[in-house]
PDB file of N, CA and C in Angstrom:
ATOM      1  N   UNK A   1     -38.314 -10.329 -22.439  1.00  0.00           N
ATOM      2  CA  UNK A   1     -37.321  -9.335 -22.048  1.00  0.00           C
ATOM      3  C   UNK A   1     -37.838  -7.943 -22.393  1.00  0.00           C
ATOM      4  N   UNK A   2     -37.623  -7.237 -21.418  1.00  0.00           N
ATOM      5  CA  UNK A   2     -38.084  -5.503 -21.427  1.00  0.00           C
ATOM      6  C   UNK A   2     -37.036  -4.914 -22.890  1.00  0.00           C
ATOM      7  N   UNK A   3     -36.018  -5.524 -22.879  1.00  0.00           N
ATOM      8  CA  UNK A   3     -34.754  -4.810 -24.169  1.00  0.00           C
ATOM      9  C   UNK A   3     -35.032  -4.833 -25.341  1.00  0.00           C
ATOM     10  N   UNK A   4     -36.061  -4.321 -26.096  1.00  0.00           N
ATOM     11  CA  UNK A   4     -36.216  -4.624 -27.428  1.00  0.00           C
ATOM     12  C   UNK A   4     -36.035  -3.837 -28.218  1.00  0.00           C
ATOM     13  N   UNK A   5     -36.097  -3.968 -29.977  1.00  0.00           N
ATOM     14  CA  UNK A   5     -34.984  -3.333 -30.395  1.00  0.00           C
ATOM     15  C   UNK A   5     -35.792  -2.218 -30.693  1.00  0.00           C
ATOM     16  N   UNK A   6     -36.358  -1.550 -30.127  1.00  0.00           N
ATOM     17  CA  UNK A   6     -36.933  -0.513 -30.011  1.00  0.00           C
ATOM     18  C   UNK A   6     -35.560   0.475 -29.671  1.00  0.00           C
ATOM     19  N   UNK A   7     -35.679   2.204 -30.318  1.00  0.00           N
ATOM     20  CA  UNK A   7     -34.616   2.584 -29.544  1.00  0.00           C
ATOM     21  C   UNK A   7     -34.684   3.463 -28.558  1.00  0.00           C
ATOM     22  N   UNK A   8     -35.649   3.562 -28.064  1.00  0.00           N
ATOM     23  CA  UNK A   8     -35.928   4.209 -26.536  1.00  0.00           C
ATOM     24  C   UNK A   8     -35.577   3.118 -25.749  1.00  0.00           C
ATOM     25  N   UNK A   9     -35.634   1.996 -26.149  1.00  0.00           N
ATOM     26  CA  UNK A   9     -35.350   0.389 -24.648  1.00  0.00           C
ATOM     27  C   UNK A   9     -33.959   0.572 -25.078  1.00  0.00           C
ATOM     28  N   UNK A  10     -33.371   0.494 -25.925  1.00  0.00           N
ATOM     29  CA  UNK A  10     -31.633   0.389 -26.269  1.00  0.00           C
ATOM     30  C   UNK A  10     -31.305   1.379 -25.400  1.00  0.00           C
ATOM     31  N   UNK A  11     -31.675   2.718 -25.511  1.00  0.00           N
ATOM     32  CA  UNK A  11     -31.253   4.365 -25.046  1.00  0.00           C
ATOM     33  C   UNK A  11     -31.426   3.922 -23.672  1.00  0.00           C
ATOM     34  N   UNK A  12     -32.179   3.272 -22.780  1.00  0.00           N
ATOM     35  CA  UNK A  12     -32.225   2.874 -21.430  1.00  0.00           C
ATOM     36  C   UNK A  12     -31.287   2.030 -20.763  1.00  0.00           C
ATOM     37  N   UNK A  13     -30.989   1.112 -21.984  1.00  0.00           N
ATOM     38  CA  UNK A  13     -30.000   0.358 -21.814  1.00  0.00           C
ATOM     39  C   UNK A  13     -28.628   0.381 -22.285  1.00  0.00           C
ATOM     40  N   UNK A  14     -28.306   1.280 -22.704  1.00  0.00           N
ATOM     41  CA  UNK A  14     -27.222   1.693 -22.376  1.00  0.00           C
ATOM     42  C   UNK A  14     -27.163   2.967 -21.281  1.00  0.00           C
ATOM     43  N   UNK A  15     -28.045   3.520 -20.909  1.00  0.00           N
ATOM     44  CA  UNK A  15     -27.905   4.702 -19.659  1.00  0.00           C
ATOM     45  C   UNK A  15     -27.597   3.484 -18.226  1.00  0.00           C
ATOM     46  N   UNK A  16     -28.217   2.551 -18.280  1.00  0.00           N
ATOM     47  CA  UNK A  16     -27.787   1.648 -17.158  1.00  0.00           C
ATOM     48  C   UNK A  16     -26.997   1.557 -16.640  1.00  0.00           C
ATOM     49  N   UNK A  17     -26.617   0.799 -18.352  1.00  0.00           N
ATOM     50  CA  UNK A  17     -24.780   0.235 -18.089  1.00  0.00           C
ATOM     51  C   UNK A  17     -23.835   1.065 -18.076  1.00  0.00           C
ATOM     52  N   UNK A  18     -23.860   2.495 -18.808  1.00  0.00           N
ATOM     53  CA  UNK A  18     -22.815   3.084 -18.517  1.00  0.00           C
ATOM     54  C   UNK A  18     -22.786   4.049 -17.384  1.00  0.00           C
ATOM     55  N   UNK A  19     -24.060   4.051 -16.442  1.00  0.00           N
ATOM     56  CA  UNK A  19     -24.577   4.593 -15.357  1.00  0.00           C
ATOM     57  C   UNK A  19     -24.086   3.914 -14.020  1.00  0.00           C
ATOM     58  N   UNK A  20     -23.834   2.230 -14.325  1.00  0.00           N
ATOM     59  CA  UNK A  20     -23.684   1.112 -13.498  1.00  0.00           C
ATOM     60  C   UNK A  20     -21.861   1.564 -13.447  1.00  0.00           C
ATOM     61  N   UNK A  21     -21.619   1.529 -14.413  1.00  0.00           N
ATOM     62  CA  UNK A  21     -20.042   1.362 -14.821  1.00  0.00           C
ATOM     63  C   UNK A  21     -19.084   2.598 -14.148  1.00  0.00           C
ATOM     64  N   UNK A  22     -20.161   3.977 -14.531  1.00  0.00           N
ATOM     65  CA  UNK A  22     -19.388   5.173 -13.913  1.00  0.00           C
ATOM     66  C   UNK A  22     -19.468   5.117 -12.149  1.00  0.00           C
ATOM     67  N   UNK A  23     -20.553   4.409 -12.002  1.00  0.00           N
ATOM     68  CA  UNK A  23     -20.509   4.576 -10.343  1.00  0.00           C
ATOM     69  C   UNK A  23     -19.470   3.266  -9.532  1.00  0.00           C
ATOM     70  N   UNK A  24     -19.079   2.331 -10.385  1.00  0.00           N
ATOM     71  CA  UNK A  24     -17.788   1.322 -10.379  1.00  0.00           C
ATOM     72  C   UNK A  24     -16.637   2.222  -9.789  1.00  0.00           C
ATOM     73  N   UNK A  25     -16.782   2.614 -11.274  1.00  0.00           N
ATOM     74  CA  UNK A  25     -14.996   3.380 -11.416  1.00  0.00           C
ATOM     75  C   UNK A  25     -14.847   4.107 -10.330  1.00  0.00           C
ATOM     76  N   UNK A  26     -15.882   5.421 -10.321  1.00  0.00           N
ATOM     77  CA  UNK A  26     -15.601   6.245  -9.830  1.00  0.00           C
ATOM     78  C   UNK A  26     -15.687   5.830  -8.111  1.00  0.00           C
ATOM     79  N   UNK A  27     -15.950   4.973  -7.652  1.00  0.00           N
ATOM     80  CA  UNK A  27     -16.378   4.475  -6.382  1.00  0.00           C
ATOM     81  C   UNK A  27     -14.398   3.754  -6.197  1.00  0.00           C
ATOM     82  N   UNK A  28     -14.263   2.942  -6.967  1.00  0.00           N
ATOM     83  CA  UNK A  28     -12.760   2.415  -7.353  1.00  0.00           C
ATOM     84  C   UNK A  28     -12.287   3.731  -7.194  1.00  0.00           C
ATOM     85  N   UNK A  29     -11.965   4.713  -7.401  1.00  0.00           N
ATOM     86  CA  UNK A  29     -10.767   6.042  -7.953  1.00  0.00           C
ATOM     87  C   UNK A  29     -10.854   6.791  -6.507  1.00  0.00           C
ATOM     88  N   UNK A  30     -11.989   6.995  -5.971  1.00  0.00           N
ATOM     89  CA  UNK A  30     -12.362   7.393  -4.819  1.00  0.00           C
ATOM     90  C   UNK A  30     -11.360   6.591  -3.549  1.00  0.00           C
ATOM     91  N   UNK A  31     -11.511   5.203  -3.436  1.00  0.00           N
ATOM     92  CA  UNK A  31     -10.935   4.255  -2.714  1.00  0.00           C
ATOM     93  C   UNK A  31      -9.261   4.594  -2.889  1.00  0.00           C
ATOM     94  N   UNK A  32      -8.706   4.530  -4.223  1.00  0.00           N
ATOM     95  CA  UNK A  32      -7.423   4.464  -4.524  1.00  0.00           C
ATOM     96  C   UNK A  32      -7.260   5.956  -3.527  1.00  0.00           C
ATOM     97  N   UNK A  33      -8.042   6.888  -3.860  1.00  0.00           N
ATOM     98  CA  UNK A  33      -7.443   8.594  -3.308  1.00  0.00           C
ATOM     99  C   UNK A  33      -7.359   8.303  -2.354  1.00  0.00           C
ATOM    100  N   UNK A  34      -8.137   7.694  -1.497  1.00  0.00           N
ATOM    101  CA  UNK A  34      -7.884   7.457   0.321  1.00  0.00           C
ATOM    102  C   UNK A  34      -7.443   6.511   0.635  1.00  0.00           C
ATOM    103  N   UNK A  35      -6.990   5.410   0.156  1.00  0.00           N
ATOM    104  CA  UNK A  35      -5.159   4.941   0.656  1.00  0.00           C
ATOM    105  C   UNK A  35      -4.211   5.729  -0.344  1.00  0.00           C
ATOM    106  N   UNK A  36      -4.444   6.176  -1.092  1.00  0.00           N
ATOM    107  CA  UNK A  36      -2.843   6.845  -1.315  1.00  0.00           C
ATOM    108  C   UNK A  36      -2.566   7.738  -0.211  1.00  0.00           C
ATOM    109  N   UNK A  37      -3.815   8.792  -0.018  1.00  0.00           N
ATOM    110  CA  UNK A  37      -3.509   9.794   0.947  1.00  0.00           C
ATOM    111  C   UNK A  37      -3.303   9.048   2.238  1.00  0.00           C
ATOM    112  N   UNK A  38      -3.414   8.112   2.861  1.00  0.00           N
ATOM    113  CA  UNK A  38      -3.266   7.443   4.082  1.00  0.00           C
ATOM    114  C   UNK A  38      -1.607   6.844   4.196  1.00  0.00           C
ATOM    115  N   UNK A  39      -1.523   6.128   2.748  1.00  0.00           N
ATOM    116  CA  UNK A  39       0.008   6.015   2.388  1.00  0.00           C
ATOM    117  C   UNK A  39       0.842   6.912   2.183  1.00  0.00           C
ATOM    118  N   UNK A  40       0.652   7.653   2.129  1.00  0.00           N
ATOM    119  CA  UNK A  40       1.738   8.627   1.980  1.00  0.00           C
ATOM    120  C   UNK A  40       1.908   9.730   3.320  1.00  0.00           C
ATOM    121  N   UNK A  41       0.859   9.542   3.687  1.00  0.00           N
ATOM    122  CA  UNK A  41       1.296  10.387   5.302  1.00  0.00           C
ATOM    123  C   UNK A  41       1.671   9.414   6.213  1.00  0.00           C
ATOM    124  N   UNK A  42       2.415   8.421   5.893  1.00  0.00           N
ATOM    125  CA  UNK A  42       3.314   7.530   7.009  1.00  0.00           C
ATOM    126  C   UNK A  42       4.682   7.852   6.785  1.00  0.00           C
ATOM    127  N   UNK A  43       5.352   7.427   8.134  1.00  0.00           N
ATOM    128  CA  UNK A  43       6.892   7.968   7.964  1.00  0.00           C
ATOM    129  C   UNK A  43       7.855   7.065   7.321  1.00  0.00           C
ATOM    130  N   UNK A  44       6.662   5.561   7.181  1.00  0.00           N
ATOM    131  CA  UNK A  44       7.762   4.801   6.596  1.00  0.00           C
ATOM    132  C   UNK A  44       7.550   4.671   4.748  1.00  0.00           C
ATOM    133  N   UNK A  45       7.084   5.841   3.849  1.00  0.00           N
ATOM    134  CA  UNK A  45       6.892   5.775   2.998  1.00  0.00           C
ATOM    135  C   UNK A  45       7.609   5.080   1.998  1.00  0.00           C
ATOM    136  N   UNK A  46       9.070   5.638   2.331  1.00  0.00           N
ATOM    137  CA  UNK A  46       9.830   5.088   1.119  1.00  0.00           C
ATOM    138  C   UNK A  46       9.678   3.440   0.901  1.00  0.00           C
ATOM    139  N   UNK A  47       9.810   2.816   2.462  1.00  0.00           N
ATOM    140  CA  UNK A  47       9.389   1.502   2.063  1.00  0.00           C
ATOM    141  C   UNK A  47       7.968   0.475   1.455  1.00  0.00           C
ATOM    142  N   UNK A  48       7.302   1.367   2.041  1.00  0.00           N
ATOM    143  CA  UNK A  48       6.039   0.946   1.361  1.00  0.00           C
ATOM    144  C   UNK A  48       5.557   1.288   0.355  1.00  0.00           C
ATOM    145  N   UNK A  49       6.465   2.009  -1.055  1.00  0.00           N
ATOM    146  CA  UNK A  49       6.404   2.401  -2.309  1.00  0.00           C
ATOM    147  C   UNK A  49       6.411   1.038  -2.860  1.00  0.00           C
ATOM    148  N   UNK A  50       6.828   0.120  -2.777  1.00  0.00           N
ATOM    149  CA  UNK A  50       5.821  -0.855  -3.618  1.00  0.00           C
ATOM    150  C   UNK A  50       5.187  -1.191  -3.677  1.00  0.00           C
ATOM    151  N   UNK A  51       4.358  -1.048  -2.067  1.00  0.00           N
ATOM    152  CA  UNK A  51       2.830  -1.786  -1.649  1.00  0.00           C
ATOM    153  C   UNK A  51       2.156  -0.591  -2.767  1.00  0.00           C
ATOM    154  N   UNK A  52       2.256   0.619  -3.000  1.00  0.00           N
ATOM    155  CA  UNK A  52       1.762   1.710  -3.582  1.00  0.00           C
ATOM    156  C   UNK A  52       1.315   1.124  -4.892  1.00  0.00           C
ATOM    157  N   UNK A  53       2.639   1.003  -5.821  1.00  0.00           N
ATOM    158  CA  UNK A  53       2.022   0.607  -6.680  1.00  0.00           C
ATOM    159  C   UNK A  53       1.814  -0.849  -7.239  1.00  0.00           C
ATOM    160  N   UNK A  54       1.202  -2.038  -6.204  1.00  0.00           N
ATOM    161  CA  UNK A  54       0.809  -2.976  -6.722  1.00  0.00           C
ATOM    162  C   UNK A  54      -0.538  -2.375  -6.178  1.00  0.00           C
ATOM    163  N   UNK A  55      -0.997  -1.826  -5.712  1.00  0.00           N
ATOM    164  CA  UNK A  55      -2.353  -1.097  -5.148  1.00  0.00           C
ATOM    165  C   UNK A  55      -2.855  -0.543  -6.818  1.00  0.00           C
ATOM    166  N   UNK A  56      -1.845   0.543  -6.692  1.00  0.00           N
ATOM    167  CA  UNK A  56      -2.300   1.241  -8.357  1.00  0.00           C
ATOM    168  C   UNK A  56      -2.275   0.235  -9.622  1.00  0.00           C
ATOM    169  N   UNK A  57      -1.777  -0.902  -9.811  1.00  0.00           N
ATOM    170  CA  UNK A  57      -1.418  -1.771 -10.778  1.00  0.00           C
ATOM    171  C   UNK A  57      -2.846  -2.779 -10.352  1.00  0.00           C
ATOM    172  N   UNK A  58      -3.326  -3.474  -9.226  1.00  0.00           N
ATOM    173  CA  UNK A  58      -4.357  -3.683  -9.107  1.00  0.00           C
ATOM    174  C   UNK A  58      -5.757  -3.014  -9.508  1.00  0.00           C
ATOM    175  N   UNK A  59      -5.747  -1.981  -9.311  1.00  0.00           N
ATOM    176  CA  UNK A  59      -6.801  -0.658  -9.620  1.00  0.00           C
ATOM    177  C   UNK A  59      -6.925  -0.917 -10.941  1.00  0.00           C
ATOM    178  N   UNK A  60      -5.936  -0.467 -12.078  1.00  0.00           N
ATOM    179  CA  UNK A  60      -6.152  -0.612 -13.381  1.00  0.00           C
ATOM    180  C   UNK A  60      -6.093  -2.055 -13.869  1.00  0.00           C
ATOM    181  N   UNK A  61      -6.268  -3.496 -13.173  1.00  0.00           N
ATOM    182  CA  UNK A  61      -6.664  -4.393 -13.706  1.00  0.00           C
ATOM    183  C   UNK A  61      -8.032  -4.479 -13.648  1.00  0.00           C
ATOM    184  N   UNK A  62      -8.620  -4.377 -12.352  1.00  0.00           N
ATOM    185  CA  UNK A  62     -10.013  -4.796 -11.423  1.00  0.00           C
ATOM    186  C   UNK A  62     -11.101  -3.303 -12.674  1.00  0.00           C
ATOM    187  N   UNK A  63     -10.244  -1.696 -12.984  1.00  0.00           N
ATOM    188  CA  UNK A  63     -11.238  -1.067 -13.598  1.00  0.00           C
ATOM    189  C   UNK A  63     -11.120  -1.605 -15.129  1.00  0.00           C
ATOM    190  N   UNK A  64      -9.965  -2.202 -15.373  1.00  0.00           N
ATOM    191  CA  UNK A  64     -10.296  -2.294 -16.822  1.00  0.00           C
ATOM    192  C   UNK A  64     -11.267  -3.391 -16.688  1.00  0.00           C
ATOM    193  N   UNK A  65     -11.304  -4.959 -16.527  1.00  0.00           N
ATOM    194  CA  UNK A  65     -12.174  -5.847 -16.564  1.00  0.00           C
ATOM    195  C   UNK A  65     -13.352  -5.064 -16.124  1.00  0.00           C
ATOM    196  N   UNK A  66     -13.909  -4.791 -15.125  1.00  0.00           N
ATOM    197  CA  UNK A  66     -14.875  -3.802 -15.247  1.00  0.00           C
ATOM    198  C   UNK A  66     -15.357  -3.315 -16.612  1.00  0.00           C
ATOM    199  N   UNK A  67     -14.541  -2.545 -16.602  1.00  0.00           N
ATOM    200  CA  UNK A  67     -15.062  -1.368 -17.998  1.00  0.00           C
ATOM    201  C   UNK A  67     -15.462  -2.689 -19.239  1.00  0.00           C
ATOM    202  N   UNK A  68     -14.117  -3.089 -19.469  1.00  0.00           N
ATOM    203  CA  UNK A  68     -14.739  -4.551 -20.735  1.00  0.00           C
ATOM    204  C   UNK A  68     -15.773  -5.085 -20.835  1.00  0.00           C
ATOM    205  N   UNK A  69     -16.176  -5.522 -19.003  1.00  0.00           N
ATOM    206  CA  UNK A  69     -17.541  -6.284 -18.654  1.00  0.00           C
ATOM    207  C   UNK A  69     -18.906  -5.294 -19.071  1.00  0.00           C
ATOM    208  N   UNK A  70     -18.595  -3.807 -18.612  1.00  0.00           N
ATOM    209  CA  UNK A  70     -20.273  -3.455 -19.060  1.00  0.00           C
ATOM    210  C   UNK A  70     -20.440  -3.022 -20.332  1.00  0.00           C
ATOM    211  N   UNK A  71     -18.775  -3.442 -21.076  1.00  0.00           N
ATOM    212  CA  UNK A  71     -18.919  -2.058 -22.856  1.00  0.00           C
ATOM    213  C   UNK A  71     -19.150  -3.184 -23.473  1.00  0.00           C
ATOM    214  N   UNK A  72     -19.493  -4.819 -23.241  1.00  0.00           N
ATOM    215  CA  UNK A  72     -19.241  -5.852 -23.863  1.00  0.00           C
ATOM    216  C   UNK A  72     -20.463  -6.387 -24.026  1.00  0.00           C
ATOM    217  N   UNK A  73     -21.501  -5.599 -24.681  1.00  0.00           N
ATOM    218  CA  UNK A  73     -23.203  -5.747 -25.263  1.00  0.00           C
ATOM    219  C   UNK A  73     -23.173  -5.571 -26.592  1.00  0.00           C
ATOM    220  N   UNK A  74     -24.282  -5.958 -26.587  1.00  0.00           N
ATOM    221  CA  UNK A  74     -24.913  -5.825 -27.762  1.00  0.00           C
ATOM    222  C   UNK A  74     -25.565  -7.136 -28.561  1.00  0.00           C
ATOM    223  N   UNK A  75     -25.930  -6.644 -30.324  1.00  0.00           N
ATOM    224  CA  UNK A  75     -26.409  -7.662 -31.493  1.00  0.00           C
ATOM    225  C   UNK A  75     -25.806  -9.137 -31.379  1.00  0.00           C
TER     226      UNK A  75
END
């Protein structure tokens, strides 16, 4: 394995993962902005306020497991 406990290979490896992780989220947060904005310029908004937030309640399950999955290294 290239990861050894050297700390220039650690310092790489964590730029990865938290390199891997920010382009997740932020790729996720991006998605949420363009259906909200798509949802909310319909006329039938009020009813589709719950599709809204099982959308947003999905989002923060799918980024947290995410986030857990790449902060969950190490010794």
């Amino acid at each position: 394995c290239w990861m050894l406990k050297e700390e220039k290979s650690q310092l790489a490896h964590y730029i990865i993962n938290i390199g891997l992780l920010v382009v997740v989220v932020s790729s996720g947060a991006v998605m949420l902005f363009l259906v909200v904005r798509e949802i909310r310029n319909r006329p039938d908004w009020k009813k589709i306020h719950v599709a809204f937030l099982s959308i947003w309640g999905l989002t923060c399950l799918f980024g947290t497991t995410w986030g857990l999955g790449f902060l969950n290294f190490g010794p």
